[in-house]
Protein backbone atom coordinates (compact mmCIF):
# COMPACT_ATOMS: atom_id res chain seq x y z
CA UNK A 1 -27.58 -37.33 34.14
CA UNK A 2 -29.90 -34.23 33.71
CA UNK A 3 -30.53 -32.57 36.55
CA UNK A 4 -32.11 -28.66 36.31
CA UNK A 5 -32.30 -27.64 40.11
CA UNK A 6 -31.49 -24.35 41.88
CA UNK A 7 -28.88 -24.51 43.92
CA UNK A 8 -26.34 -22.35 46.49
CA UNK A 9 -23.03 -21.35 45.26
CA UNK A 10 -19.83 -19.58 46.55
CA UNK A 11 -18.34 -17.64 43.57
CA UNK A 12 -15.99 -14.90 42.84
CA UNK A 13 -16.86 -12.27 40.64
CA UNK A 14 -13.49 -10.31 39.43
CA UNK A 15 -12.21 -8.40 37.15
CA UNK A 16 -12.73 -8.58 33.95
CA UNK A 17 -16.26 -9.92 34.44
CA UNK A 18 -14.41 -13.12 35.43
CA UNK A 19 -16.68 -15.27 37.47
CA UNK A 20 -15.55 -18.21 39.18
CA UNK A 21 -17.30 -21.10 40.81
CA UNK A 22 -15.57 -22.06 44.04
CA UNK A 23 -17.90 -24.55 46.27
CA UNK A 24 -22.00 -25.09 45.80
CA UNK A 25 -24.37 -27.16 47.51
CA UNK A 26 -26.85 -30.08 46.35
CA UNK A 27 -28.84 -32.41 48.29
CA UNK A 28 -27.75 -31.15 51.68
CA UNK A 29 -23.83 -31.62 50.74
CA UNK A 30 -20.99 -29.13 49.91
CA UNK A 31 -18.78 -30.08 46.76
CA UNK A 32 -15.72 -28.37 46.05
CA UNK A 33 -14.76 -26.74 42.65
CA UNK A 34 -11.13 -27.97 41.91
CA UNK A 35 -11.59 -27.79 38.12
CA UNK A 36 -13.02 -25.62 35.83
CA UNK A 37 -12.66 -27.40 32.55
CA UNK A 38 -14.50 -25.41 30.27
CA UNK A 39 -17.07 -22.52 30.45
CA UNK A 40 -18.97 -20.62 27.72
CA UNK A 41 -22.21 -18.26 27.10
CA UNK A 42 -25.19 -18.71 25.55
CA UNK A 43 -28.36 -15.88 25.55
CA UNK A 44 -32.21 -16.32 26.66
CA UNK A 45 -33.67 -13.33 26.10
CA UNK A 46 -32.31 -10.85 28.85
CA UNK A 47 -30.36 -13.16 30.08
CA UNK A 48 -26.81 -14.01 29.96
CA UNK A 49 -26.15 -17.47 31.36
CA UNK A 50 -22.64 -18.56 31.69
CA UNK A 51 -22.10 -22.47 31.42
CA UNK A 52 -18.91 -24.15 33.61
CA UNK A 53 -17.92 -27.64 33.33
CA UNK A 54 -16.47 -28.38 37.16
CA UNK A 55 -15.19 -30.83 38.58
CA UNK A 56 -14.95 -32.02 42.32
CA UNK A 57 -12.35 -34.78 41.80
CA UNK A 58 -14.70 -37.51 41.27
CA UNK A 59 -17.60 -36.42 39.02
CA UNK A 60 -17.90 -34.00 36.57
CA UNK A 61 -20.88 -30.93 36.67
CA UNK A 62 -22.59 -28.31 34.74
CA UNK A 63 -23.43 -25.74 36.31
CA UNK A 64 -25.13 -22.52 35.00
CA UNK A 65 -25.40 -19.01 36.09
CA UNK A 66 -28.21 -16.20 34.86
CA UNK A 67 -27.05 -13.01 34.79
CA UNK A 68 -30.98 -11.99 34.60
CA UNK A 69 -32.27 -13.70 37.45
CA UNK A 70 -29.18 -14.26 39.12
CA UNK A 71 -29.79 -17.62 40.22
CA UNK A 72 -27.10 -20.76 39.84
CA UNK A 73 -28.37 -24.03 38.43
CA UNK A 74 -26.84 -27.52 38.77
CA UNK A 75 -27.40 -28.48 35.36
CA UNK A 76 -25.85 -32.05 34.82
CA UNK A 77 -23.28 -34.49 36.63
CA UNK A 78 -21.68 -37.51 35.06
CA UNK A 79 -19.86 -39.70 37.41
């Protein structure tokens, strides 16, 4: 299912430019990353998004993050 909203995420950002998604919230509840399955990069003009496939467990997400604008979107979830 598409999805396209803003949303709140708990990351950490190491070394080398290694960003990780740990928790983020949609809809007024708090999913935990236990997966990262995949993650890539695409460019949009200035910005560098990078892509993660996550999963909670239960359903898998996109989730996107714009190095430009710095804001995390919840891109997709399949159950």
């Amino acid at each position: 299912m598409d999805i396209g909203e803003t949303i709140s995420v708990i990351a950490s950002f190491g070394l080398p430019y290694k960003i990780k998604p740990l928790r983020f919230r949609w809809s007024g509840k708090l999913f935990e990353v236990r997966d990262i399955t995949y993650s890539w990069q695409t460019k949009e003009g200035l910005s560098k998004i990078y892509h993660f496939s996550i999963s909670d467990g239960n359903t898998l997400y996109e989730l996107s993050f714009d190095t430009f604008s710095l804001l995390w979107r919840l891109e997709k979830a399949e159950v």
